[in-house]
Protein backbone atom coordinates (compact mmCIF):
# COMPACT_ATOMS: atom_id res chain seq x y z
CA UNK A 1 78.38 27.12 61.26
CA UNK A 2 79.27 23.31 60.59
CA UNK A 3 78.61 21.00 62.54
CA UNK A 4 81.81 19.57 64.93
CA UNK A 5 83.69 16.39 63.61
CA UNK A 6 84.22 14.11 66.20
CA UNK A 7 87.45 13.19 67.73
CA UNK A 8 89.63 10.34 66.12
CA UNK A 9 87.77 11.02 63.17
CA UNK A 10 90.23 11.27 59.84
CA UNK A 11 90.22 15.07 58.78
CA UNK A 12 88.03 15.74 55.48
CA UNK A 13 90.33 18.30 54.14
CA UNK A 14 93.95 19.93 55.94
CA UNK A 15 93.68 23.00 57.69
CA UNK A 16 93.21 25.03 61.06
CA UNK A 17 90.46 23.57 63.09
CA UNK A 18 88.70 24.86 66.28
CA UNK A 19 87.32 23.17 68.99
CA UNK A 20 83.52 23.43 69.26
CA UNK A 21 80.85 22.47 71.80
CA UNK A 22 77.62 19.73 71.06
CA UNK A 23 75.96 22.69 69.65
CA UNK A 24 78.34 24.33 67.59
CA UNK A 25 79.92 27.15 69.45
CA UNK A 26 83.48 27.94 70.07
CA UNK A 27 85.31 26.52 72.75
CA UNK A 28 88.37 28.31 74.06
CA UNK A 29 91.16 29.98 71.88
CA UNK A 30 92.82 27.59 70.64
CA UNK A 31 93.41 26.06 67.15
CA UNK A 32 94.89 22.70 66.27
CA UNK A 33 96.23 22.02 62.30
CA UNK A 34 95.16 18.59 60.74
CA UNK A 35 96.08 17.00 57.88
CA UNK A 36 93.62 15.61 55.75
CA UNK A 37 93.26 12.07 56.49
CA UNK A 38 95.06 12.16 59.73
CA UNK A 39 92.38 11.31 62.71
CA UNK A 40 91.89 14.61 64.82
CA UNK A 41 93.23 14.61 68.29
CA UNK A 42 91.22 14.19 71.62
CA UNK A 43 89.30 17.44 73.38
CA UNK A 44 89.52 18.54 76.83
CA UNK A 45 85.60 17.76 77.57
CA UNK A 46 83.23 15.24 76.04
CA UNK A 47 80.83 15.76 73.54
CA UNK A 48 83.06 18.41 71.84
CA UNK A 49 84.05 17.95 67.86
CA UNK A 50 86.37 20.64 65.72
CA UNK A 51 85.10 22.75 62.78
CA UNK A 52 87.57 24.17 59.94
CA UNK A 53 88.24 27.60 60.50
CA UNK A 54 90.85 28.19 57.51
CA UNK A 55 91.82 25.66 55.47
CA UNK A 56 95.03 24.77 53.45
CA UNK A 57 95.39 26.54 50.30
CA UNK A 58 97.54 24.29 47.56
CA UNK A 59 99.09 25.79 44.38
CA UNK A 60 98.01 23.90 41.68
């Protein structure tokens, strides 16, 4: 698994993200979408970060 991208931290690429703990696991059920370049909201505990879990697919 990835390693979690901090909070306020501009999204690398738009998609679903999770929340995930310092270590990597899932946290909860929920899923936020980000758009690339947008910072990433705020988590419910400190020292969690968000990891894609499906990204944006663009037609080309």
């Amino acid at each position: 698994m990835a390693k979690p991208i901090k909070p306020g931290t501009p999204a690398p690429v738009s998609g679903q993200y999770r929340p995930a703990g310092p270590r990597g696991g899932f946290v909860g059920q929920t899923e936020i979408t980000a758009i690339k370049g947008k910072p990433l909201p705020p988590t419910s505990k400190p020292g969690q970060g968000f990891v894609a879990v499906d990204l944006t697919k663009h037609k080309k």
